[in-house]
N, C-alpha and C. Protein backbone atom coordinates (compact mmCIF):
# COMPACT_ATOMS: atom_id res chain seq x y z
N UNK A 1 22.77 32.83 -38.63
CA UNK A 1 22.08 31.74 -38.00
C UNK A 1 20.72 31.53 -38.66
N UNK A 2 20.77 30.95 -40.03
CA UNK A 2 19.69 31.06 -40.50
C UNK A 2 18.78 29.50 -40.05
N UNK A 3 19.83 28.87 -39.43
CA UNK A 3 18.79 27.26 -39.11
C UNK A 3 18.50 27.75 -37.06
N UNK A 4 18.48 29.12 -36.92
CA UNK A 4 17.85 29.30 -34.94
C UNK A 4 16.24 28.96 -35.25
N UNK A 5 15.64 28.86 -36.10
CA UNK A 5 14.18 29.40 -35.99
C UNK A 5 13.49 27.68 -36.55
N UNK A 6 14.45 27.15 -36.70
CA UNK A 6 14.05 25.42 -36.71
C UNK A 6 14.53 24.85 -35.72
N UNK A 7 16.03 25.17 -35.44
CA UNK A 7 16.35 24.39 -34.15
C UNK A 7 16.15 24.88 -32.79
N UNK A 8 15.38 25.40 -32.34
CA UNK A 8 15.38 26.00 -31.15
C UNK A 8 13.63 24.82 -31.00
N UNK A 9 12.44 25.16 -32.00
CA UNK A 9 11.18 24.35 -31.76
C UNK A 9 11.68 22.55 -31.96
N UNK A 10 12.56 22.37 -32.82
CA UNK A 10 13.75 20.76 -32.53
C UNK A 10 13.55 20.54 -31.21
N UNK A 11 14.21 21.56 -30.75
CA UNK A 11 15.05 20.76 -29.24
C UNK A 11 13.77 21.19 -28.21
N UNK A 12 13.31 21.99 -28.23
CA UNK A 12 11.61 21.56 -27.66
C UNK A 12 11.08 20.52 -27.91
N UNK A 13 10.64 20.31 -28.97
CA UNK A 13 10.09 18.65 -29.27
C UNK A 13 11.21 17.68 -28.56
N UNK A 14 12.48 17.39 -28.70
CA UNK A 14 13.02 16.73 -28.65
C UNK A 14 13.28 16.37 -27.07
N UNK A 15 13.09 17.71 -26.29
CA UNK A 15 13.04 18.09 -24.56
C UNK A 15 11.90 17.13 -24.19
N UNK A 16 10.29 17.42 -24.91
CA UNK A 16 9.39 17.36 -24.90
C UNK A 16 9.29 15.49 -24.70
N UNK A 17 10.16 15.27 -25.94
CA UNK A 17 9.64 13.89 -25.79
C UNK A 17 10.14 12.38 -25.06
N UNK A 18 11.85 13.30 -24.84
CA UNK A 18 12.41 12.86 -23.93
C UNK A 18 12.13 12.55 -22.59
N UNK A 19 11.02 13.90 -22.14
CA UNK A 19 10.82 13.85 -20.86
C UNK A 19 9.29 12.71 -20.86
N UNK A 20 8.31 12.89 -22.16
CA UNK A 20 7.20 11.77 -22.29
C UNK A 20 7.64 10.15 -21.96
N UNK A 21 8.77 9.87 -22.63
CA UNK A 21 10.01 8.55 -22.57
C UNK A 21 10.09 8.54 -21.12
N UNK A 22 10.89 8.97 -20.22
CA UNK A 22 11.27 9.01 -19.04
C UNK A 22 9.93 8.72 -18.17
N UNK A 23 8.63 9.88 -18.65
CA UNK A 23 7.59 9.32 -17.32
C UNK A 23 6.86 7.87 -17.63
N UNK A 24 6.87 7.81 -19.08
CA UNK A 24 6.51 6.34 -19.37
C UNK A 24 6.96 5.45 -18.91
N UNK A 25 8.59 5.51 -18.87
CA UNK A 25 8.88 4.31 -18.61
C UNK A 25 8.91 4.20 -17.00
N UNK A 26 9.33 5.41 -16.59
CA UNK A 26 8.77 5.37 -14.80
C UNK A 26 7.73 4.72 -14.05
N UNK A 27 6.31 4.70 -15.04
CA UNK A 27 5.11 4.55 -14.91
C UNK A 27 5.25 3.14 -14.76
N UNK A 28 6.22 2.16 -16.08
CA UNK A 28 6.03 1.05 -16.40
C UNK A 28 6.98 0.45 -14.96
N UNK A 29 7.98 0.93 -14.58
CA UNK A 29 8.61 0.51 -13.62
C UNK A 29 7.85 0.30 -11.97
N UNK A 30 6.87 1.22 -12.06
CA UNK A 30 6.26 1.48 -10.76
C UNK A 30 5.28 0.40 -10.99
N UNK A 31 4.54 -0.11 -12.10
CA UNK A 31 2.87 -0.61 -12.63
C UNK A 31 4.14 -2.24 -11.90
N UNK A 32 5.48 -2.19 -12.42
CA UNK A 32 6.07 -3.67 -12.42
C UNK A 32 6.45 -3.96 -11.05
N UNK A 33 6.54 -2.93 -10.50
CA UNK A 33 6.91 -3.12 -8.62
C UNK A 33 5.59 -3.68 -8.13
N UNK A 34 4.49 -2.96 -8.32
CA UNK A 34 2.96 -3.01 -8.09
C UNK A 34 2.90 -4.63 -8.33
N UNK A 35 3.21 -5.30 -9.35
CA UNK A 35 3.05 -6.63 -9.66
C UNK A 35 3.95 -7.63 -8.97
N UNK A 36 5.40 -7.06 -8.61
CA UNK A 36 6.18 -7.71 -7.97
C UNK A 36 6.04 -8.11 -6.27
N UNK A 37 5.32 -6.57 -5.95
CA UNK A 37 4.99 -6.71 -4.26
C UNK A 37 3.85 -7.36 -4.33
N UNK A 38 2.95 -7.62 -5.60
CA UNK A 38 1.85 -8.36 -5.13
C UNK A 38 1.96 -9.61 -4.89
N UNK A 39 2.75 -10.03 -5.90
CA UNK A 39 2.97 -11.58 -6.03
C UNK A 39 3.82 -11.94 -4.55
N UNK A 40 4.40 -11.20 -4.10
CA UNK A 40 4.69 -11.30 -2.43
C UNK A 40 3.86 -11.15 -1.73
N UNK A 41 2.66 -10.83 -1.51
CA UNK A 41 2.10 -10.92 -0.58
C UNK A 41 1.20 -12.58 -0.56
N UNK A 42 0.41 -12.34 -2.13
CA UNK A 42 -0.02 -13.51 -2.70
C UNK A 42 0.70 -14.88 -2.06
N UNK A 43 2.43 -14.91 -2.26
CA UNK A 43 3.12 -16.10 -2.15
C UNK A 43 2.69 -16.43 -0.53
N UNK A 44 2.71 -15.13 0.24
CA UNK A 44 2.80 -15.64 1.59
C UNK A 44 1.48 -15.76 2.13
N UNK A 45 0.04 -15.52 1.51
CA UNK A 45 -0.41 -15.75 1.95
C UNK A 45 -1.37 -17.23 1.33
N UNK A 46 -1.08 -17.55 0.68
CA UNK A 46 -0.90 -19.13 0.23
C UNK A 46 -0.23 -19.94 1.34
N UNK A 47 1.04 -19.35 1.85
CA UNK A 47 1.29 -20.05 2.58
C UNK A 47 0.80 -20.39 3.60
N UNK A 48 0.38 -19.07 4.22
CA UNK A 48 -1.32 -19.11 5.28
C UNK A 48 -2.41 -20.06 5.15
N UNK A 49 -2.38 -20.32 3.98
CA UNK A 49 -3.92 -20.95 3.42
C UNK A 49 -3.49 -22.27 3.81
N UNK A 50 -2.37 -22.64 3.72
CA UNK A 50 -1.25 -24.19 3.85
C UNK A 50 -1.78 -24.59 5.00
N UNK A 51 -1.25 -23.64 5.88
CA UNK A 51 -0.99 -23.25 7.42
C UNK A 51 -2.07 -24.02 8.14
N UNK A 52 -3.37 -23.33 7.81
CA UNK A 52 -4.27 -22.72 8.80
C UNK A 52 -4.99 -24.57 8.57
N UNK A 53 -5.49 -25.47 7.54
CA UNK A 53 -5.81 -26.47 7.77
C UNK A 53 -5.25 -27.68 8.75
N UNK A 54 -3.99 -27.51 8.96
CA UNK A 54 -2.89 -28.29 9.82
C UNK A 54 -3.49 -27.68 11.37
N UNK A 55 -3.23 -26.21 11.15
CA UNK A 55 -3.66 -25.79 12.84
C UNK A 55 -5.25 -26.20 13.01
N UNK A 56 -6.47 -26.17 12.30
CA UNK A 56 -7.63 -26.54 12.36
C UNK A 56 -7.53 -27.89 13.02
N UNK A 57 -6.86 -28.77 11.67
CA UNK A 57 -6.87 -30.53 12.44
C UNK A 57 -6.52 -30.73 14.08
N UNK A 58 -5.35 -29.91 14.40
CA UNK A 58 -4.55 -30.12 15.30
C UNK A 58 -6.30 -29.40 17.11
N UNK A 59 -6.31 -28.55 16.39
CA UNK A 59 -6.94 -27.89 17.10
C UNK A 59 -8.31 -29.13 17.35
N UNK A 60 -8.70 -29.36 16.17
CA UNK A 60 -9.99 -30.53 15.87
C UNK A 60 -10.25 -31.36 17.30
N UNK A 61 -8.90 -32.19 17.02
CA UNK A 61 -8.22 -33.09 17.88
C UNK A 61 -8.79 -33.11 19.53
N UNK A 62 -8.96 -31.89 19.97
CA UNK A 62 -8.76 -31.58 21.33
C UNK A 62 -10.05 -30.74 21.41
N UNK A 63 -10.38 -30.26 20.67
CA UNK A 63 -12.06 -29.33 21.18
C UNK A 63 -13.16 -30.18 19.55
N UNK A 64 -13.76 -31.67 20.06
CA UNK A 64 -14.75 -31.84 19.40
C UNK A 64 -15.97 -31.40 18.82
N UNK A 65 -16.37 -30.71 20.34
CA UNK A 65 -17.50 -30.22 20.32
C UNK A 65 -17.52 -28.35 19.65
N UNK A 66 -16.76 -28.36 19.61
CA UNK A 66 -16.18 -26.65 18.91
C UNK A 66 -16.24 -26.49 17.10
N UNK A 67 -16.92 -27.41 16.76
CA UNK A 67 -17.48 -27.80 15.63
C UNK A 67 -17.49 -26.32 14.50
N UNK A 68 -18.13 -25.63 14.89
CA UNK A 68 -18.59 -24.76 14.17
C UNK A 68 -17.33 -23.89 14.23
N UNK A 69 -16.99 -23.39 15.00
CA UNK A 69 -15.52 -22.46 15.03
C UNK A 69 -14.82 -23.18 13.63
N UNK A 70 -14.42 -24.19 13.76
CA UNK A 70 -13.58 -24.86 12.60
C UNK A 70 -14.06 -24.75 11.69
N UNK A 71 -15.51 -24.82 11.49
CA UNK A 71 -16.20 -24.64 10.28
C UNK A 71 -15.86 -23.59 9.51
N UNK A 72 -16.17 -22.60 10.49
CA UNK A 72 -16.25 -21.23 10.01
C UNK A 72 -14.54 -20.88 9.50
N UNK A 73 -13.52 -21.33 10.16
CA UNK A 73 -12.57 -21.05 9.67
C UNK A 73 -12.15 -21.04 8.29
N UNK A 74 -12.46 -22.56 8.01
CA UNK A 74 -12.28 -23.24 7.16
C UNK A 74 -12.91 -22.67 5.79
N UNK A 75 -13.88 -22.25 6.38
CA UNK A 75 -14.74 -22.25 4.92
C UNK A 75 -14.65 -20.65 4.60
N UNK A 76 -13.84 -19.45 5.84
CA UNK A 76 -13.25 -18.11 5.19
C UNK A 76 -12.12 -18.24 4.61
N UNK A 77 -11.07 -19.34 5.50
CA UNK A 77 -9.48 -19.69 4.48
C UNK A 77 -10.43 -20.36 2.97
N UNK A 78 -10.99 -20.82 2.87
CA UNK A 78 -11.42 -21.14 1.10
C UNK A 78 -11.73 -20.01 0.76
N UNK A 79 -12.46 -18.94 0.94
CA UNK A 79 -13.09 -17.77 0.31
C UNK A 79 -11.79 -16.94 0.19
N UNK A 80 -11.01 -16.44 1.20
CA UNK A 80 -10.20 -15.84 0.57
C UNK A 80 -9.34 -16.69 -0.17
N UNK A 81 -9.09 -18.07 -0.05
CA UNK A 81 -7.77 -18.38 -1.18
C UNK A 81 -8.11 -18.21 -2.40
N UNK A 82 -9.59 -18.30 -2.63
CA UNK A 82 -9.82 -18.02 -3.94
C UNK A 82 -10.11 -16.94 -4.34
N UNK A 83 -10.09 -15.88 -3.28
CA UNK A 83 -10.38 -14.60 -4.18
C UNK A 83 -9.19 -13.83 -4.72
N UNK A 84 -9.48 -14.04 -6.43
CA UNK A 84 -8.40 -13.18 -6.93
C UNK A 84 -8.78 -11.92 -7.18
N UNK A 85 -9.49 -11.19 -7.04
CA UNK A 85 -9.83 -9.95 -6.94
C UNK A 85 -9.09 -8.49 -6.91
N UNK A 86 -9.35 -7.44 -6.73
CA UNK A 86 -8.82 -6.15 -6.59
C UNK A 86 -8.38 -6.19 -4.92
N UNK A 87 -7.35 -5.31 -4.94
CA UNK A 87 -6.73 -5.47 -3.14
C UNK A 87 -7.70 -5.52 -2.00
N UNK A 88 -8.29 -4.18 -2.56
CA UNK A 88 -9.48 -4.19 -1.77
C UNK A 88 -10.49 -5.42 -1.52
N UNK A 89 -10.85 -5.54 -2.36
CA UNK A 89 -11.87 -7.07 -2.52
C UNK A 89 -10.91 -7.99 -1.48
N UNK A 90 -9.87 -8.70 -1.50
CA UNK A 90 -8.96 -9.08 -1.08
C UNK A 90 -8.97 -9.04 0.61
N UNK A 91 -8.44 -7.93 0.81
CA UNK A 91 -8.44 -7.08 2.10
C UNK A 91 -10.03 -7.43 3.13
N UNK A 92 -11.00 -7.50 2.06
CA UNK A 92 -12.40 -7.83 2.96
C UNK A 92 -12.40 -9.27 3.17
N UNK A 93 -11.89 -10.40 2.41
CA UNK A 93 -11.95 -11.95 2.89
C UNK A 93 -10.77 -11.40 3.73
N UNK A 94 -9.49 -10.98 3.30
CA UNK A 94 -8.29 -11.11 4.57
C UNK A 94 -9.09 -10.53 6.10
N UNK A 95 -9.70 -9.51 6.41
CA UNK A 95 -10.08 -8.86 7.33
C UNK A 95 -10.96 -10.20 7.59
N UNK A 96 -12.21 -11.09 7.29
CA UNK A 96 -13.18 -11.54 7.87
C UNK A 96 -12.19 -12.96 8.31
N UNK A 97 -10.99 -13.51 6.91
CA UNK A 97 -10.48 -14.85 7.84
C UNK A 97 -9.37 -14.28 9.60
N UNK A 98 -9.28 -13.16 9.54
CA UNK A 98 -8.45 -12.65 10.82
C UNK A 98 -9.33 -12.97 11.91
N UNK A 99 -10.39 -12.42 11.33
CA UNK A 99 -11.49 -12.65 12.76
C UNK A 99 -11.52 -14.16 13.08
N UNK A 100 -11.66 -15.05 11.50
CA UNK A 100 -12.23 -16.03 12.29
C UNK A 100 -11.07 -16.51 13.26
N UNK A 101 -9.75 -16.45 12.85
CA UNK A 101 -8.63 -17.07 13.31
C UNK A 101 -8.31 -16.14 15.12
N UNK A 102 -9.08 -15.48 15.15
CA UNK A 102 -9.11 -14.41 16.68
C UNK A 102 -10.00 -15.69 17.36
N UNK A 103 -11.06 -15.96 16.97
CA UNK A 103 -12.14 -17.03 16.98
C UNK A 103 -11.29 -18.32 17.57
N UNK A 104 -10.69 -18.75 16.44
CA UNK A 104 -9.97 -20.07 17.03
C UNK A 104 -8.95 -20.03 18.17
N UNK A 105 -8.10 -18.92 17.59
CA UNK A 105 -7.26 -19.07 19.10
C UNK A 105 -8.07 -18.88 20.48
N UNK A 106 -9.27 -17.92 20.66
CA UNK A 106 -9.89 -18.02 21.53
C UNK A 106 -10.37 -19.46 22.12
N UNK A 107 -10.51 -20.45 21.12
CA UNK A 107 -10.92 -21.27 21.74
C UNK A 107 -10.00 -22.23 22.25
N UNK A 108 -8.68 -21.99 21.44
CA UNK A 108 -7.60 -22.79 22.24
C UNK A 108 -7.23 -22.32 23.64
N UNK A 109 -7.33 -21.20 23.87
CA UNK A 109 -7.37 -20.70 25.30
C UNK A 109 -7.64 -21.63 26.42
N UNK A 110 -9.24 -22.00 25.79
CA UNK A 110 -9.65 -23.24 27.15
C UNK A 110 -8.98 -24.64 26.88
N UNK A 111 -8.05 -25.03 26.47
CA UNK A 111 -7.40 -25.93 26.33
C UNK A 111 -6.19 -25.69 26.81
N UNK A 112 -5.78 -26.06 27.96
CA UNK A 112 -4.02 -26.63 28.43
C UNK A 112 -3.74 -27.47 28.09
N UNK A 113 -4.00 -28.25 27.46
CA UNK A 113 -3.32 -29.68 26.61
C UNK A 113 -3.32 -28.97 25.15
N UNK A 114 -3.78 -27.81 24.77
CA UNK A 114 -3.84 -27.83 23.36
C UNK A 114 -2.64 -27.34 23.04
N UNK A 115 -2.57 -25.75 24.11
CA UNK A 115 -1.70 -24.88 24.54
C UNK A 115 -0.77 -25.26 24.55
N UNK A 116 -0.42 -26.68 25.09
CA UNK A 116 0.90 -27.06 25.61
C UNK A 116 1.40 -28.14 24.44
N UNK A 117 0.99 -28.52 23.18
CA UNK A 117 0.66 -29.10 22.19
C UNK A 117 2.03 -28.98 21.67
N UNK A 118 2.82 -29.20 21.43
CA UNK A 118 4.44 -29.25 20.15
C UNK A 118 3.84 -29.01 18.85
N UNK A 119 2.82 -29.68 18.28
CA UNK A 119 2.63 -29.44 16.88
C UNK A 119 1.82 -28.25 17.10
N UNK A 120 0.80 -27.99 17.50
CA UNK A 120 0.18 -26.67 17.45
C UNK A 120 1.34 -25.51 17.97
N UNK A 121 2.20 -25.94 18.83
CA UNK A 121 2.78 -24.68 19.37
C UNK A 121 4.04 -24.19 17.62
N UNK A 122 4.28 -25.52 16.87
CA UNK A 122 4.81 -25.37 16.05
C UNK A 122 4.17 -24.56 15.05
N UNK A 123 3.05 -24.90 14.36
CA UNK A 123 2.06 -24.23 13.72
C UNK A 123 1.63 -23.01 13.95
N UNK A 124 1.36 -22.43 15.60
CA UNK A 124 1.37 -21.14 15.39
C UNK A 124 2.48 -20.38 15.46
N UNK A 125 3.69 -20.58 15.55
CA UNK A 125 5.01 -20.37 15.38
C UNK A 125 4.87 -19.62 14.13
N UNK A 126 4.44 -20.59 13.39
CA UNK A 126 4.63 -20.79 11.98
C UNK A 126 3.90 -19.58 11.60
N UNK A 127 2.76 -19.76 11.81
CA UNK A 127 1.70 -18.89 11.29
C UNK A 127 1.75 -17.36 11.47
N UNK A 128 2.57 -17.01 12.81
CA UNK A 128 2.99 -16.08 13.28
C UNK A 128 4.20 -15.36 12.51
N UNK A 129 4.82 -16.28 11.97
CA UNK A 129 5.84 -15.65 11.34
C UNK A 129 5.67 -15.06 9.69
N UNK A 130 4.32 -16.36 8.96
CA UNK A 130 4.17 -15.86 8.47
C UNK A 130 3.13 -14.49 8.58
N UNK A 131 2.30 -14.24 9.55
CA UNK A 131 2.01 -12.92 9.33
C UNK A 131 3.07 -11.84 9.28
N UNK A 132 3.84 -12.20 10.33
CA UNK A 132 4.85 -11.22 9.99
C UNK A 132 5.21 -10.68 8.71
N UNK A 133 5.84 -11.67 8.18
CA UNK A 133 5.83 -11.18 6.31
C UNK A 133 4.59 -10.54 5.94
N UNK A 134 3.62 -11.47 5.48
CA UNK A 134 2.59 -10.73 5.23
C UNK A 134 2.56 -9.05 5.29
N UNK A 135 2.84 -9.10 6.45
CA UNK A 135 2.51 -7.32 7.31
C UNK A 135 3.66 -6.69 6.76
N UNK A 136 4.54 -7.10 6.17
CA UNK A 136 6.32 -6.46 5.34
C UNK A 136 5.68 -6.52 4.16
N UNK A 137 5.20 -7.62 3.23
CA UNK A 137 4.87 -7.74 1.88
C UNK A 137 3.72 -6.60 1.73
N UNK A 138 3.19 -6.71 2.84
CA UNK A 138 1.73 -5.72 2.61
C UNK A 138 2.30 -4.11 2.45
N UNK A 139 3.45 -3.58 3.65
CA UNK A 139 4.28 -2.49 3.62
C UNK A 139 5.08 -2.11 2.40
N UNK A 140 4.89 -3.31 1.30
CA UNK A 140 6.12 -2.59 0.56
C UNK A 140 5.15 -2.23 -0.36
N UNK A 141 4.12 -3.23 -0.87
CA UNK A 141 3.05 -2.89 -1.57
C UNK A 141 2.61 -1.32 -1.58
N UNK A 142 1.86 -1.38 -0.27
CA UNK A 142 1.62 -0.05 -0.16
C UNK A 142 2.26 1.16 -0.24
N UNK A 143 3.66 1.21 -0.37
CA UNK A 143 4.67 2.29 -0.66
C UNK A 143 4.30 2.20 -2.40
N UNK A 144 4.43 1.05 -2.70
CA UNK A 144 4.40 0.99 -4.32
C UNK A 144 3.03 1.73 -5.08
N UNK A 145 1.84 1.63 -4.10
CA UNK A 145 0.57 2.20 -4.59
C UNK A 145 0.77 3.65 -4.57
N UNK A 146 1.83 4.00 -3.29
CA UNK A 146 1.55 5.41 -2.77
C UNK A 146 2.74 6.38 -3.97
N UNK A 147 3.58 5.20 -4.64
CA UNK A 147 4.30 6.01 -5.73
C UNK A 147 3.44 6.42 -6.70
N UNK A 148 2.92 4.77 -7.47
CA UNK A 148 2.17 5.02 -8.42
C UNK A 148 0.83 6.45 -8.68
N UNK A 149 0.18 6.20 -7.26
CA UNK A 149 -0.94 7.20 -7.10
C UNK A 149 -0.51 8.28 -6.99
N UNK A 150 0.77 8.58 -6.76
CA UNK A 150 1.25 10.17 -6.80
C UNK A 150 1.74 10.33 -8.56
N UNK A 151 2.06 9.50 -8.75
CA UNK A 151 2.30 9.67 -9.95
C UNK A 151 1.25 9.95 -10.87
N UNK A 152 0.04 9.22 -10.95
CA UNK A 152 -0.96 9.88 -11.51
C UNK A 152 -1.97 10.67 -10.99
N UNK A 153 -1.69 11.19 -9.60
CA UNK A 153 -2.49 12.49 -9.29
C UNK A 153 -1.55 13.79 -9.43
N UNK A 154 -0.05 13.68 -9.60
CA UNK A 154 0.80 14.66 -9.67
C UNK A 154 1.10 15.14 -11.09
N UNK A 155 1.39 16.92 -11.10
CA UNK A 155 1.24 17.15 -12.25
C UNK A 155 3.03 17.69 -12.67
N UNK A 156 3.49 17.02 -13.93
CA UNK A 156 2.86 16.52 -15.36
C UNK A 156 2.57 15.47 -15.40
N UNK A 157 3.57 14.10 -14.58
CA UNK A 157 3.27 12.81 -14.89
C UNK A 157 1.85 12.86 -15.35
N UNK A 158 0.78 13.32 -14.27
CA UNK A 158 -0.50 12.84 -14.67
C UNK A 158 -0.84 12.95 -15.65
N UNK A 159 -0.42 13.63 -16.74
CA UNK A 159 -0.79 14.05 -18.30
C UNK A 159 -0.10 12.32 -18.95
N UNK A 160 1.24 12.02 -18.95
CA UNK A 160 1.03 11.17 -19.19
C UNK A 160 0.78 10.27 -18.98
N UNK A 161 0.26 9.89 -17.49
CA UNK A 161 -0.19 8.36 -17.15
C UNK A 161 -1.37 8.45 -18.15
N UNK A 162 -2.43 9.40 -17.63
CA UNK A 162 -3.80 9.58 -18.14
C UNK A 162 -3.44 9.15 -19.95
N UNK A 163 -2.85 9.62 -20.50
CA UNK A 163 -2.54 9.47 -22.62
C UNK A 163 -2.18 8.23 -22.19
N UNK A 164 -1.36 7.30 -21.48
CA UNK A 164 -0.99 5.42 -21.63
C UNK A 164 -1.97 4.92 -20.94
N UNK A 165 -3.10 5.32 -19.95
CA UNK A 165 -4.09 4.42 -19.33
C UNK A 165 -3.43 3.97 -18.20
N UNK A 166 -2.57 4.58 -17.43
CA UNK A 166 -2.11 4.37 -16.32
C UNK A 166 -3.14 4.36 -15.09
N UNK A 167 -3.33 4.17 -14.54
CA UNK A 167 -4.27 4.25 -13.32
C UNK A 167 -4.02 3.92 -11.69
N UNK A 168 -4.72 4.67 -11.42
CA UNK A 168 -4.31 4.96 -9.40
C UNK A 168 -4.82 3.38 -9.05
N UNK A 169 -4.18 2.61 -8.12
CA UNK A 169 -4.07 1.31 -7.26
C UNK A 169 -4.30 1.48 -6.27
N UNK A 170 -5.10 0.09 -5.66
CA UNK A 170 -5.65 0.30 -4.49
C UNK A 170 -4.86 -0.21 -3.15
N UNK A 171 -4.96 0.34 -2.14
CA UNK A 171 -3.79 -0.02 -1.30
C UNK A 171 -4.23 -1.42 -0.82
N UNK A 172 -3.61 -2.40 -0.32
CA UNK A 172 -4.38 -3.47 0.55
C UNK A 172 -4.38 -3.13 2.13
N UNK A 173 -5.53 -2.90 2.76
CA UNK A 173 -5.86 -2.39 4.20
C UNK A 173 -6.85 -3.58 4.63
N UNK A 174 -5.76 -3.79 6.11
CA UNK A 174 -7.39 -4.61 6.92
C UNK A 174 -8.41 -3.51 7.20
N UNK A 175 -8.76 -4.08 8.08
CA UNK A 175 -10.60 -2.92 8.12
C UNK A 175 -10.47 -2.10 9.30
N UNK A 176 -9.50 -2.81 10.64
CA UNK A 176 -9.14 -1.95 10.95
C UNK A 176 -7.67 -2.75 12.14
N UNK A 177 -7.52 -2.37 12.76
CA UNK A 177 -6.66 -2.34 13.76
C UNK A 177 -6.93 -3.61 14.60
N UNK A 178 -8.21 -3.37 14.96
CA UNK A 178 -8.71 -4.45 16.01
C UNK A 178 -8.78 -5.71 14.99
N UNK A 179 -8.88 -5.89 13.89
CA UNK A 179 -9.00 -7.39 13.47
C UNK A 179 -7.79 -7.53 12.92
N UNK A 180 -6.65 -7.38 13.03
CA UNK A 180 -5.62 -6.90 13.11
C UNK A 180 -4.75 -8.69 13.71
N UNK A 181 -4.84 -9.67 13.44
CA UNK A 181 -4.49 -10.79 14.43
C UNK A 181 -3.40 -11.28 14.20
N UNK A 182 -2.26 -11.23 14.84
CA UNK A 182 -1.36 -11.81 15.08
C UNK A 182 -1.32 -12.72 15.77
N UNK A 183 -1.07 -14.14 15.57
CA UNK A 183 -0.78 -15.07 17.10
C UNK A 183 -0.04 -15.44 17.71
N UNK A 184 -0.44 -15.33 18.88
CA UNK A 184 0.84 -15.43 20.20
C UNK A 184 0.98 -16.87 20.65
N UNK A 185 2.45 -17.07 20.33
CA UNK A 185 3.08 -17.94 20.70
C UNK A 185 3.25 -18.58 22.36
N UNK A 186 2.76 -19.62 22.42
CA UNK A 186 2.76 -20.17 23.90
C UNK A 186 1.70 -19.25 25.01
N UNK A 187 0.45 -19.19 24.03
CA UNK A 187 -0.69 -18.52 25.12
C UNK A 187 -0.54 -18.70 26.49
């Protein structure tokens, strides 16, 4: 066996680089989920952004003097639609337009004609459902961060995320629980 003392350090390298191949491309599969759940959350909450001017008008309609509530809505649905930012970054316009929208439904409260409204009751239907998604798109995301980030805090992967520039992702989190707004259908 005069070729053991070449092929034995072979098939090390060859173990070696097989297994480099495999976490790479793992890495690339997880970095492409990361991009796929984002663009889901993104889609649906565009659709929010749709949403929320229709329920403003509708709302307009019936509380004149409530001026500023609408304002304020309005002008956090612009801040977050445009923020393309890191999740986090993200997560702080999503957390401040929740509030304002806690804000508005509060004020539909004092309205029984608003309450009892077909197009608004349609709209928050709507809006409701899309949080729902949202709160699924946001769940899958976050499984996808919680792969990736194990992947480059876990050891070996972490050897090679760290050699391709792989890097830990940020989860998207509201701020907390309480701004947390879902809306209820037929207050």
């Amino acid at each position: 066996m005069p070729y053991a003392p070449v092929i034995v350090p072979l098939v090390l390298l060859l173990l070696a680089l097989v297994f480099v191949v495999a976490n790479f491309n793992r890495f690339i599969g997880v970095r492409q989920h990361l991009r796929e759940s984002w663009a889901d959350i993104d889609v649906e909450m565009k659709r929010r952004y749709e949403l929320i001017p229709n329920l403003v008008a509708c709302v307009k309609g019936y509380t004149a003097h409530e001026q500023q509530v609408l304002t304020e809505v309005t002008q956090l649905r612009t801040r977050a639609s445009e923020n393309h930012g890191t999740p986090t970054q993200q997560a702080v316009d999503e957390t401040a337009l929740a509030i304002g929208m806690r804000k508005l439904f509060a004020v539909a409260e004092g309205y029984p004609q608003l309450k009892s409204d077909t197009q608004f009751l349609a709209l928050q239907t709507e809006l409701a459902n899309t949080e729902d998604r949202i709160a699924a798109a946001r769940r899958f995301y976050n499984g996808n961060v919680r792969e990736m980030n194990q992947m480059c805090d876990g050891f070996p992967s972490n050897l090679i995320g760290g050699l391709f520039g792989f890097e830990r992702a940020d989860y998207f989190e509201l701020a907390s629980e309480a701004e947390r707004v879902v809306p209820r259908v037929g207050l």
